[in-house]
Protein backbone atom coordinates (compact mmCIF):
# COMPACT_ATOMS: atom_id res chain seq x y z
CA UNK A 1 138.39 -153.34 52.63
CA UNK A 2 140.97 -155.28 50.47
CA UNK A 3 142.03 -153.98 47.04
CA UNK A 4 141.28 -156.88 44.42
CA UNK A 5 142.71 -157.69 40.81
CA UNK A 6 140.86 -155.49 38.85
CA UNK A 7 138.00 -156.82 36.73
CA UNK A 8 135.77 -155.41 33.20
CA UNK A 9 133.81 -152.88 34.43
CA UNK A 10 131.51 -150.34 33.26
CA UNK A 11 131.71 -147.08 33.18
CA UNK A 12 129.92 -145.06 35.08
CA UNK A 13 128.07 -141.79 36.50
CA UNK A 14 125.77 -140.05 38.21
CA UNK A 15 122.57 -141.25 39.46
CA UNK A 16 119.59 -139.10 39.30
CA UNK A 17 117.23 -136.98 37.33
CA UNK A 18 117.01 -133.12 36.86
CA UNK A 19 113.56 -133.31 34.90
CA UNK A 20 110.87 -130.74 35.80
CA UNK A 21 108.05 -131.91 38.23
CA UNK A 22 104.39 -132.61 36.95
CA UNK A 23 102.21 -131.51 39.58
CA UNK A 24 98.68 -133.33 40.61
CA UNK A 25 97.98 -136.33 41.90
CA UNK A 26 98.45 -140.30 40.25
CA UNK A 27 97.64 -143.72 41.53
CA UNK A 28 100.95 -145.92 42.88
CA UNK A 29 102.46 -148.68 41.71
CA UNK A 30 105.45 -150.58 40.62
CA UNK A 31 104.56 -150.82 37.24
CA UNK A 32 103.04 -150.05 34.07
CA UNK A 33 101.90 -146.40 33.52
CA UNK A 34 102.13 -144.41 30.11
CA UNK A 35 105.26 -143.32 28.87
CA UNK A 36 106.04 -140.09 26.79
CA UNK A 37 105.63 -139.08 23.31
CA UNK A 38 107.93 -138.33 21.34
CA UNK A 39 110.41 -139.81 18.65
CA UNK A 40 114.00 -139.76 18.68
CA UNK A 41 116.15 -137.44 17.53
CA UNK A 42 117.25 -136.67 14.15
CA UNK A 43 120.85 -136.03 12.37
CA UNK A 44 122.31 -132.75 12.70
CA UNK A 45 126.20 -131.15 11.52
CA UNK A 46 127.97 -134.41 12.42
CA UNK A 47 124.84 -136.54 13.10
CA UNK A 48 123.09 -139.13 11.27
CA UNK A 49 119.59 -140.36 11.39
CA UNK A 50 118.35 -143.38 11.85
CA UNK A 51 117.05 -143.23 8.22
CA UNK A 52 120.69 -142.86 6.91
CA UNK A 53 121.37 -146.09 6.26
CA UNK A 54 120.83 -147.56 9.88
CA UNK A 55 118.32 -150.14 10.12
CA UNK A 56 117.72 -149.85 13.99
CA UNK A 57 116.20 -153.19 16.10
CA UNK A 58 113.26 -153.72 17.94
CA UNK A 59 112.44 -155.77 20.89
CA UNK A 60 113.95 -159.10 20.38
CA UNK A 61 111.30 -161.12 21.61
CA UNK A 62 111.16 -163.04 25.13
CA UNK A 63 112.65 -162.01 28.48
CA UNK A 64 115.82 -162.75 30.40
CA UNK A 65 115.06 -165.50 33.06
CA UNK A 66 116.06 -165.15 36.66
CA UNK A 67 115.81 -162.90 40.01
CA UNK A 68 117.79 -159.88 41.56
CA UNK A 69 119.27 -160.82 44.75
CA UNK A 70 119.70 -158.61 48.13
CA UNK A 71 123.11 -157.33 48.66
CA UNK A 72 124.25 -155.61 52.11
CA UNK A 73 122.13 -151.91 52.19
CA UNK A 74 124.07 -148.96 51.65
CA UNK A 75 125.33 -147.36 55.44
CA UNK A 76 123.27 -144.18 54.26
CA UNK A 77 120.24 -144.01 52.34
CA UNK A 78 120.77 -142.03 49.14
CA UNK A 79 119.85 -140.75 46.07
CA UNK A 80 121.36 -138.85 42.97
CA UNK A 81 124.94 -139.72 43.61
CA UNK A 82 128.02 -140.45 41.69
CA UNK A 83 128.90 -144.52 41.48
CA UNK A 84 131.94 -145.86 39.95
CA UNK A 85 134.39 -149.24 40.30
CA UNK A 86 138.03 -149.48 41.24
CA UNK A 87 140.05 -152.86 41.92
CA UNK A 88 136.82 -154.88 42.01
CA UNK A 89 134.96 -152.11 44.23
CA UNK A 90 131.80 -150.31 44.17
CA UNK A 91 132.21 -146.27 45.72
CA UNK A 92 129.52 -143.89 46.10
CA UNK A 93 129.70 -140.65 45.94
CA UNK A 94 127.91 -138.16 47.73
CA UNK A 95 124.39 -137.12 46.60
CA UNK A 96 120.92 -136.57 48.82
CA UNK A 97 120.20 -137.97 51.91
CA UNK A 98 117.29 -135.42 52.84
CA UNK A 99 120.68 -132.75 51.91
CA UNK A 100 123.46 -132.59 49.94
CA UNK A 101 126.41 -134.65 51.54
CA UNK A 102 129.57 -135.51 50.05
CA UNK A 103 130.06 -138.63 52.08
CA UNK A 104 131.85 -141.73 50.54
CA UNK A 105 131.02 -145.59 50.54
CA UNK A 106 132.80 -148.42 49.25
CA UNK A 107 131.45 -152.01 48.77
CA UNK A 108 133.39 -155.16 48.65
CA UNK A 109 131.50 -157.56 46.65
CA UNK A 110 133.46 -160.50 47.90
CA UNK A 111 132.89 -160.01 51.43
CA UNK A 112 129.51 -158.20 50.66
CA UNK A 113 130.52 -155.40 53.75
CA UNK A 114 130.49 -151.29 52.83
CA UNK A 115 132.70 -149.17 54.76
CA UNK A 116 133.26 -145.18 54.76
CA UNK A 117 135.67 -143.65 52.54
CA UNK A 118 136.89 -139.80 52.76
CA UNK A 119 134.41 -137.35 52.01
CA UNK A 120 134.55 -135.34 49.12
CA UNK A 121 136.02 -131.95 49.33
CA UNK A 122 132.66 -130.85 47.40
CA UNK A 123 129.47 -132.06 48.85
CA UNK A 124 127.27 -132.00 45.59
CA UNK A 125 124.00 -134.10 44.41
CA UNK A 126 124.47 -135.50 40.30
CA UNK A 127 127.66 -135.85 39.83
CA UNK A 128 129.74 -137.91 37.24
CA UNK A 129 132.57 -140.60 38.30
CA UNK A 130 134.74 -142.63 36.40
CA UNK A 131 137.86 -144.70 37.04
CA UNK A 132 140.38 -143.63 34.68
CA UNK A 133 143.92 -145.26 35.61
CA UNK A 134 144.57 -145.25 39.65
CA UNK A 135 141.76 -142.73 40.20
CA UNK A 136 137.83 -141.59 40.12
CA UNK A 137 137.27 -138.45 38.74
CA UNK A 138 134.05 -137.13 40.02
CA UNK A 139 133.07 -133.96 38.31
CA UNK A 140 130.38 -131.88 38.45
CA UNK A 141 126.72 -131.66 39.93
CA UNK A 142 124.79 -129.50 42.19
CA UNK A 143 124.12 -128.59 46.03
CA UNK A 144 120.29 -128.12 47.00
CA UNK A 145 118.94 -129.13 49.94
CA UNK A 146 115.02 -127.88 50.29
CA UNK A 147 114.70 -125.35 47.78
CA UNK A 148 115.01 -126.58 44.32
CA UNK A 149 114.72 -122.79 42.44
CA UNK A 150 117.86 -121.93 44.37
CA UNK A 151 120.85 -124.21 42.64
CA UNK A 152 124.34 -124.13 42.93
CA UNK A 153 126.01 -126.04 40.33
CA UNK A 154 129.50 -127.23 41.14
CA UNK A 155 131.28 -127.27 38.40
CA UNK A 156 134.12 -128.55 39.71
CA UNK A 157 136.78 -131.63 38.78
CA UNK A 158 138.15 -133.71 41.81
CA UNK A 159 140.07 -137.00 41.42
CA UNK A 160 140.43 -139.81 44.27
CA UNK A 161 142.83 -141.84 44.60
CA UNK A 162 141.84 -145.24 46.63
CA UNK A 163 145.57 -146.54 47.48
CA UNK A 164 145.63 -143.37 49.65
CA UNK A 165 142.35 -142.65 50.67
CA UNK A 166 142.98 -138.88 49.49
CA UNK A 167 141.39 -136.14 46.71
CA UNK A 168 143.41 -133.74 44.45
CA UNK A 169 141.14 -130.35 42.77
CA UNK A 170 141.74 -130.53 38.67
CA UNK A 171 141.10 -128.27 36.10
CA UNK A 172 137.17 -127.53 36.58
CA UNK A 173 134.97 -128.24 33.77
CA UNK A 174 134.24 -125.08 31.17
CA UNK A 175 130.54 -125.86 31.44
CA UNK A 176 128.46 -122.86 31.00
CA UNK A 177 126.86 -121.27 33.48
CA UNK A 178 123.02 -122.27 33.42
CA UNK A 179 120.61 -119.88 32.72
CA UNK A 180 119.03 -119.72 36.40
CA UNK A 181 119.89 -121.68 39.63
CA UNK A 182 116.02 -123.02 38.80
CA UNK A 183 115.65 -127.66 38.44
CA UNK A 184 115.64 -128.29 35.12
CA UNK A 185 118.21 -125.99 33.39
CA UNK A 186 120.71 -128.17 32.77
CA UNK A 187 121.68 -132.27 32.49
CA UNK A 188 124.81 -133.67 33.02
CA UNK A 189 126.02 -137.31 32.05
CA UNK A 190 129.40 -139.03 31.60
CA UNK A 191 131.44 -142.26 31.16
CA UNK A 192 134.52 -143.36 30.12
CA UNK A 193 135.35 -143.23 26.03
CA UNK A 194 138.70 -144.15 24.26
CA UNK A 195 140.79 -143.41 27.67
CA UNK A 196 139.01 -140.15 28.37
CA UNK A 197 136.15 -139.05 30.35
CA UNK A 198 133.52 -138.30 27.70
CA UNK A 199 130.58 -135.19 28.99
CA UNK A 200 127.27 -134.72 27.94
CA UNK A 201 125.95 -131.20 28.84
CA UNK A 202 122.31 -130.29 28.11
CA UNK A 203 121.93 -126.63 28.51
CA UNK A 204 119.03 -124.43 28.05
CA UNK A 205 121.57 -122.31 25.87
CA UNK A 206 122.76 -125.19 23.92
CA UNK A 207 124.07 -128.58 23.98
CA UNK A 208 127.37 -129.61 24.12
CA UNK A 209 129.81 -132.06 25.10
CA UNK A 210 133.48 -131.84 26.39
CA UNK A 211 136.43 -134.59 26.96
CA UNK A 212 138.55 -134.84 30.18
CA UNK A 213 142.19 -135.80 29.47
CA UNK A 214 143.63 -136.87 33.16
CA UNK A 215 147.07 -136.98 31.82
CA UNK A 216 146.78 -133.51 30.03
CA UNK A 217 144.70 -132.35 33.36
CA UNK A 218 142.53 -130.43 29.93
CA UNK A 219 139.13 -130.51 28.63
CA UNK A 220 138.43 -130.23 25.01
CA UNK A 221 134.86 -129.78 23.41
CA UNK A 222 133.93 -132.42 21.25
CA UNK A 223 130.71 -133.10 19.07
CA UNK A 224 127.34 -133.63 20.78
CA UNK A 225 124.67 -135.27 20.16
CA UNK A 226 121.76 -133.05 17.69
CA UNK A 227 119.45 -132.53 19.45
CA UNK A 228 120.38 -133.73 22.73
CA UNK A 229 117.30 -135.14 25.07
CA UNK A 230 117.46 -133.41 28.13
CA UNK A 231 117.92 -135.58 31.84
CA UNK A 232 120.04 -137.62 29.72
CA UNK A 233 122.24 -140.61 31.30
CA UNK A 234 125.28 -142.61 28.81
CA UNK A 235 127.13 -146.26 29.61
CA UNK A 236 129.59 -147.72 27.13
CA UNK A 237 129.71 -151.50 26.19
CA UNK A 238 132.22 -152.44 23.67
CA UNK A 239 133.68 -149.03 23.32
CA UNK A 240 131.00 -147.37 22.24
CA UNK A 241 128.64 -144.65 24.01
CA UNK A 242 124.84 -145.48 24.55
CA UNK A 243 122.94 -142.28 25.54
CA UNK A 244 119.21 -142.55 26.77
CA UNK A 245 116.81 -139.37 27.47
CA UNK A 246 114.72 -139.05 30.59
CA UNK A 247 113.21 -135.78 29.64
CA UNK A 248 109.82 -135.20 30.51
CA UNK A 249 110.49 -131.36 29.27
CA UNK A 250 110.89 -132.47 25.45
CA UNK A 251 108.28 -135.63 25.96
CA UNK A 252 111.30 -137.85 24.85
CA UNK A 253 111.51 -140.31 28.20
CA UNK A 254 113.56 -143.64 26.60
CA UNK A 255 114.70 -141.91 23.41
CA UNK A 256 117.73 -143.65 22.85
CA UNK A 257 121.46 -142.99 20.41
CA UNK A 258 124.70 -144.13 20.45
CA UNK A 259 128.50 -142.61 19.31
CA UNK A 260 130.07 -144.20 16.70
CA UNK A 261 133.15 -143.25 16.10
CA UNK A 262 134.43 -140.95 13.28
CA UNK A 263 137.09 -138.66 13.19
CA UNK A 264 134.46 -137.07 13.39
CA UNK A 265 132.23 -138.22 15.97
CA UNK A 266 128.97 -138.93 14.76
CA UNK A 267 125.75 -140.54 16.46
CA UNK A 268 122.80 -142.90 14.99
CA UNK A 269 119.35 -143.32 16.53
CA UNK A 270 118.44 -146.58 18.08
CA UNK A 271 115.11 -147.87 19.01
CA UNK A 272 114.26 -146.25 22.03
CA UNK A 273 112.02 -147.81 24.95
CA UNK A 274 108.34 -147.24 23.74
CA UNK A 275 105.33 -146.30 25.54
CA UNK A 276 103.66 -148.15 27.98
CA UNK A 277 100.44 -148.08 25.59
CA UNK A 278 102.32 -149.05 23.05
CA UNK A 279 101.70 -152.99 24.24
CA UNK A 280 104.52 -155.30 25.38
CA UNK A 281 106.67 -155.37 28.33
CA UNK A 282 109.58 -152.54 27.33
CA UNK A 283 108.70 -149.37 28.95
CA UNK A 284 109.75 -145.85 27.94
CA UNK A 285 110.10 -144.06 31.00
CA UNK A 286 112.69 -141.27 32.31
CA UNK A 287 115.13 -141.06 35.46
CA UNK A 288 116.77 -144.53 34.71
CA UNK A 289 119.93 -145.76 35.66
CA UNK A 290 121.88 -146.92 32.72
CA UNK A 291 124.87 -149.49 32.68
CA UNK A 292 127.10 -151.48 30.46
CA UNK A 293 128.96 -154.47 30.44
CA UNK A 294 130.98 -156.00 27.69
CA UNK A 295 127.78 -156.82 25.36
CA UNK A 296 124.70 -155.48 26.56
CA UNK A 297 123.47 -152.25 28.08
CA UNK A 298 120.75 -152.16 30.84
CA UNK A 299 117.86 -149.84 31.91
CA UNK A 300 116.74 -149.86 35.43
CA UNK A 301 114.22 -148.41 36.90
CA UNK A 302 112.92 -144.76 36.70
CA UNK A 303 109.56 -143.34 36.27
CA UNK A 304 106.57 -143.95 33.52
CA UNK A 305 103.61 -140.95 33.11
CA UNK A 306 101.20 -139.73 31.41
CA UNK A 307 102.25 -136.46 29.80
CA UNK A 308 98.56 -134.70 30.75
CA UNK A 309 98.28 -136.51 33.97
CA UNK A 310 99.71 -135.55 37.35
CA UNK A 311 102.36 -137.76 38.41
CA UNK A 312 104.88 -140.49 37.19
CA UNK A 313 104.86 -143.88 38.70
CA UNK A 314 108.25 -144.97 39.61
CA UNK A 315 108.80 -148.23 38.35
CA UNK A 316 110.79 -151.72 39.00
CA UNK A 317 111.19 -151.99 35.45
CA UNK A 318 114.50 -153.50 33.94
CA UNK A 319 115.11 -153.42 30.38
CA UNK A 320 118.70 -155.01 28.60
CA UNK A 321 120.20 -153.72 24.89
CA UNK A 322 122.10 -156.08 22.85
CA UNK A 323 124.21 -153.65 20.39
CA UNK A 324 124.99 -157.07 18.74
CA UNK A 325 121.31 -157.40 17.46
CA UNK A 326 119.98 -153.74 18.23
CA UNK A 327 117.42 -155.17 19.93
CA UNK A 328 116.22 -154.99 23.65
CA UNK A 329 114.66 -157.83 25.70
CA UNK A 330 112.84 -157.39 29.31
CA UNK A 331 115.02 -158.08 32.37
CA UNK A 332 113.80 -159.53 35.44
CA UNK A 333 112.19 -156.45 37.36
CA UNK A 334 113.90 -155.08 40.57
CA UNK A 335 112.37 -155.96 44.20
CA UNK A 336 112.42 -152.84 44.58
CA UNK A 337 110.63 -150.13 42.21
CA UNK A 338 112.50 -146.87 42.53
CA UNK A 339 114.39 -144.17 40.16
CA UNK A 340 117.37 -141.61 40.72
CA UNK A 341 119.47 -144.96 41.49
CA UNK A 342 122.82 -146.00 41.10
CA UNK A 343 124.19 -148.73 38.41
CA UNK A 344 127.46 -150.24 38.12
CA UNK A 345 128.18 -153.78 36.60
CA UNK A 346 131.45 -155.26 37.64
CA UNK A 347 131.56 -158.13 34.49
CA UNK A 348 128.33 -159.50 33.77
CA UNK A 349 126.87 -158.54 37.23
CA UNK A 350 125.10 -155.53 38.04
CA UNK A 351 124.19 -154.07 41.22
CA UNK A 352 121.43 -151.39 41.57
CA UNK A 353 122.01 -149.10 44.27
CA UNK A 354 120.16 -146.68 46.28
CA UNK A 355 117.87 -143.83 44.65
CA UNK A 356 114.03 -142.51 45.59
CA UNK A 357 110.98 -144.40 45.69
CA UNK A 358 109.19 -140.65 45.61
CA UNK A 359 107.60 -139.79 41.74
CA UNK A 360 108.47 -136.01 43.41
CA UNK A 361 111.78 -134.95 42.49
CA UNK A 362 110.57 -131.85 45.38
CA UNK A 363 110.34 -134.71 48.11
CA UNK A 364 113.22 -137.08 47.72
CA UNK A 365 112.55 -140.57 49.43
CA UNK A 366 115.91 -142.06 49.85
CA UNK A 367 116.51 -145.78 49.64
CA UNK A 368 119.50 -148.09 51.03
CA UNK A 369 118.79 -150.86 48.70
CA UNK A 370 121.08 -153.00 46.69
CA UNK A 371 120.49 -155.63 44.29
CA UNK A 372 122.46 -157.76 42.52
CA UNK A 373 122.30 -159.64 38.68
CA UNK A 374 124.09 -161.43 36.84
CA UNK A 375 123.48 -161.30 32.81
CA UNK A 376 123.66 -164.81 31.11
């Protein structure tokens, strides 16, 4: 693989979703379905509301023309890992294949090939990763192979370095420890904000949210968001921090904020995805992968259900923001319906990698897919 100049890119995290499992059984499909109830959040001691003098968008009307198209499949199928861009390169970072593995992949886009990487000192399942400078600071996650009730969070901070192929151990995160080792105690999500790696940290004792300095090699705990929707995923576009919830828990799947920037930080509700039964073609639904690129953020994927039916439907459904208008519009829909995927966007292309084409989040069916898009 050849290093390339280096190119906008998104930031980027973890792929996956830690939301509880509905039990019972639900038709297939690649579509449709009933989202969850549920409005967004409110303001809180350094939030605002959407009723504080934001007028928040709807959906903007018409759909974005055009098709995904296949990109080379990932060496391993995979689900719920770390993805982030260096040079003009797409890495992966460890996640499920049937178990925890912290193998590495990197994808040349020019000569559409992935090769191996070194493996990650931590093998671990939802991670975060971001490029920050020469490096990709992966931080984070969880090993759990078979038994879900029996986690081991890693919360650990590990940098690589792709001139050298090599990983250095930072400062670990000063996450709490979650309540039990059981699925659905607590939801991490990340991206890159004003130089530093910005951490969202839903906790069954609280939320909070921390910032990574990789010169200082410190973390600092900044404002979150009030309340914070568990399962949560974040991209930036234009500097600023999108947040969406996936949490069938709190009923809030597609609730959906954004950080503005103080001193101090504050966030403002957006319109989130609605309901399937709302009408129209945006979907709420949870386990999405989330991207940005310089003016739009992107949705794709995840799950759709009925709150007092058995389970989701995982969905091919692709969804793009414009924080120019506040609106969203439909995308064209993936060939491939799935959730717990992987998003980068490397300018105004973005690739959708990998994930689970089970509703289960007990019986992970990993995926090698890729698909590409480019946004007009």
């Amino acid at each position: 693989m050849r290093a390339r100049a280096s190119l906008l890119v998104a930031a980027v995290l973890g792929a996956g979703c830690f939301a509880p499992v509905v039990e019972g059984p639900r038709d297939g499909g690649s579509g449709g379905g009933t989202g969850g109830s549920g409005g967004s959040a409110g303001g809180g001691t350094g939030g605002s509301s959407a009723g504080g003098g934001f007028a928040p968008g709807g959906a903007g009307g018409g759909a974005i023309a055009g098709a995904w198209v296949a990109r080379a499949p990932l060496k391993f199928a995979r689900a719920e890992f770390a993805t982030a861009v260096h040079d003009g390169l797409i890495y992966v970072f460890g996640g499920t294949t049937g178990s925890t593995v912290g193998t590495v992949e990197v994808y040349d886009p020019a000569v559409n090939q992935w090769a191996l990487a070194k493996s990650m000192p931590t093998p671990r399942r939802m991670a975060i990763a971001a490029t920050l400078g020469p490096r990709i600071y992966v931080v984070g996650g969880f090993k759990a192979d078979e038994n879900l009730n029996q986690l081991t969070y890693t919360n650990v901070t590990e940098a690589y370095e792709p001139a050298t192929n090599t990983w250095t151990t930072l400062a670990p995160p000063p996450f709490p420890v979650a309540f039990n080792t059981v699925l659905g105690n607590q939801f991490e999500a990340g991206a890159v904000l004003g130089g530093k790696l910005r951490v969202l940290l839903f906790d069954t004792q609280g939320n909070k949210a921390f910032d990574f300095d990789p010169a200082m090699n410190t973390w600092t705990e900044v404002q979150p968001p009030a309340p914070m929707i568990d399962s949560v995923q974040v991209a930036v576009s234009a500097g600023t921090l999108y947040a969406i919830g996936g949490g069938r828990r709190m009923g809030t799947g597609g609730d959906f904020t954004r950080l503005a920037s103080g001193p101090p930080d504050f966030w403002t509700n957006l319109t989130p995805l609605r309901p399937a039964s709302s009408g129209g073609s945006l979907v709420r639904r949870e386990c999405v992968a989330l991207v940005g690129t310089a003016n739009a953020v992107a949705a794709l994927g995840g799950s759709v259900h009925d709150y007092n039916q058995g389970m989701p439907t995982v969905v091919s459904a692709v969804d793009v923001f414009d924080p120019a208008s506040l609106t969203w519009k439909s995308g064209p829909p993936l060939a491939h319906a799935r959730q717990s995927l992987g998003a980068v966007a490397i300018g105004n292309t973005i690739y959708a990698i990998g994930g689970t084409t089970a509703p289960d989040a007990t019986e992970i069916v990993p995926v090698p897919w890729v698909e590409a898009f480019t946004l007009p």
